[in-house]
C-alpha atoms as a PDB file:
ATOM      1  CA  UNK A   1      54.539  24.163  43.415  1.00  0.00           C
ATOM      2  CA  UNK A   2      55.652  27.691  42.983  1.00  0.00           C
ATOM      3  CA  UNK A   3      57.156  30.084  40.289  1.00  0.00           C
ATOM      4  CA  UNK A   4      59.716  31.896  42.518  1.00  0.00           C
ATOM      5  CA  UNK A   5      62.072  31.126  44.980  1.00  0.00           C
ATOM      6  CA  UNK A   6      60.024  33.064  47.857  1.00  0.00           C
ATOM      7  CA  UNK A   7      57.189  30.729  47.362  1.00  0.00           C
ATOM      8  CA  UNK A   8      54.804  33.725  46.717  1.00  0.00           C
ATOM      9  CA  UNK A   9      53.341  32.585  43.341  1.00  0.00           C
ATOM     10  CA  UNK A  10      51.518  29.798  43.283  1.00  0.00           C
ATOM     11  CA  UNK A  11      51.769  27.337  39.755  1.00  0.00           C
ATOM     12  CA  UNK A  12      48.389  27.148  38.597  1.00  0.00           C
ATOM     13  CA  UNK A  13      46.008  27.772  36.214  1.00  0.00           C
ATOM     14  CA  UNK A  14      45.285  31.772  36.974  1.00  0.00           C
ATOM     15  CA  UNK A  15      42.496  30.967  38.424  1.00  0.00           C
ATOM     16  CA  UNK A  16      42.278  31.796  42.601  1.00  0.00           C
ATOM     17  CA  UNK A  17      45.308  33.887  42.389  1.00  0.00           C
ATOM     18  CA  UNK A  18      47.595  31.280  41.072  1.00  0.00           C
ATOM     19  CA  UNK A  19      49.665  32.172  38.039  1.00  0.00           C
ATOM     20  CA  UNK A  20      50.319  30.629  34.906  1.00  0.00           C
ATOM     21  CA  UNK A  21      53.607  29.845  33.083  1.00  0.00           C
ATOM     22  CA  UNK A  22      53.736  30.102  29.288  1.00  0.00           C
ATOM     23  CA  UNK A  23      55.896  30.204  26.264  1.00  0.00           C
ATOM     24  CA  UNK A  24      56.114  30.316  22.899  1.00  0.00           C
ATOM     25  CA  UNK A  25      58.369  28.462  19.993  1.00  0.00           C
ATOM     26  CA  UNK A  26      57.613  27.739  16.356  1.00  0.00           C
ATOM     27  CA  UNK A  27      57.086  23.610  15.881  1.00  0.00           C
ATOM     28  CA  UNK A  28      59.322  22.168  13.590  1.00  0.00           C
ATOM     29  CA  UNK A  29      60.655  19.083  13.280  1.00  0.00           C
ATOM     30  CA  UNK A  30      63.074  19.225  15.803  1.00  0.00           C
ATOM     31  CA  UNK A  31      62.647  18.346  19.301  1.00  0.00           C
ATOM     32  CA  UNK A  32      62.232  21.427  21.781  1.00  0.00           C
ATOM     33  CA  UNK A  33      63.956  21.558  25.556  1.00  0.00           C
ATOM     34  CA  UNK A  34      62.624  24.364  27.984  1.00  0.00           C
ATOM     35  CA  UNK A  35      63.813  24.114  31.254  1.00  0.00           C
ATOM     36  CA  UNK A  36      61.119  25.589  33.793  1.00  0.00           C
ATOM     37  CA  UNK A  37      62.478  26.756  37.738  1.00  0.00           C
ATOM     38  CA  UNK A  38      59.603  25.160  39.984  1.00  0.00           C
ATOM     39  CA  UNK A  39      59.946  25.565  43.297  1.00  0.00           C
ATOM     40  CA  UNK A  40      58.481  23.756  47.003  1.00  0.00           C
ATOM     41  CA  UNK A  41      58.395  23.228  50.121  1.00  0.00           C
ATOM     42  CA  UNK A  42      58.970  19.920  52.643  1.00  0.00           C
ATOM     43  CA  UNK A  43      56.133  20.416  55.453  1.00  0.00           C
ATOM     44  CA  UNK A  44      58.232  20.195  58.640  1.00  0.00           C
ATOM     45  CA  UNK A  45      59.076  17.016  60.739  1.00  0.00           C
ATOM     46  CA  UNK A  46      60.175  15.486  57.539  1.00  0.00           C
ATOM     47  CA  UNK A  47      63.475  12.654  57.407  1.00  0.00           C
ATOM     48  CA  UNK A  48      64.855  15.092  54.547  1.00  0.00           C
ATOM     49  CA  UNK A  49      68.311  17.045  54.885  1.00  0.00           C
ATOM     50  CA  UNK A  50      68.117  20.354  53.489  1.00  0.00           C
ATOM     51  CA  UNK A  51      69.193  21.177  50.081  1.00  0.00           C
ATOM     52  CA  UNK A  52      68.765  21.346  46.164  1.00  0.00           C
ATOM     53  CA  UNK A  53      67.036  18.586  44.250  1.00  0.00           C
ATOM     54  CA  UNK A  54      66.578  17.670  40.866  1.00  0.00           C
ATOM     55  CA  UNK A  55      64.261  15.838  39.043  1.00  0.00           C
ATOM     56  CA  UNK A  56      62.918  15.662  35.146  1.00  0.00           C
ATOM     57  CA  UNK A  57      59.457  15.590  34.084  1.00  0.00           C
ATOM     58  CA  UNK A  58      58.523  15.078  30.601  1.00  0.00           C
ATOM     59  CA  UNK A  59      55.327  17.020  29.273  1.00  0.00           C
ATOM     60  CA  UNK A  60      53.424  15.488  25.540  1.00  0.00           C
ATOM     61  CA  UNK A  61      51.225  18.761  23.920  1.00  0.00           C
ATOM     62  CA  UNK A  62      48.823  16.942  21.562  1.00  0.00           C
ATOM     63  CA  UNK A  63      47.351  19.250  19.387  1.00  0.00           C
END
């Protein structure tokens, strides 16, 4: 997974050159929707067709 279209920042921890992705909100009690760009890459010889696709992921912070 990467940050940027060019796939030339890896989604890590910032450890090994990879680079995080924070934010910051106050907590309240209402729910909170950030939408995050991640970007990939099919390895070739793949039965895909080219193009954009979508998917949600849902993320619990327990704190």
């Amino acid at each position: 997974m990467y940050t940027d279209s060019a796939r030339s920042s890896i989604w890590g921890d910032g450890s090994a050159g990879t680079q995080t992705v924070s934010d910051g909100y106050l907590l309240g009690l209402l729910t909170v929707t950030r939408h995050y760009p991640v970007y990939g890459r099919i390895p070739a010889d793949q039965n895909v067709s080219p193009g954009v696709y979508l998917d949600t992921i849902f993320v619990t912070v327990l704190y």
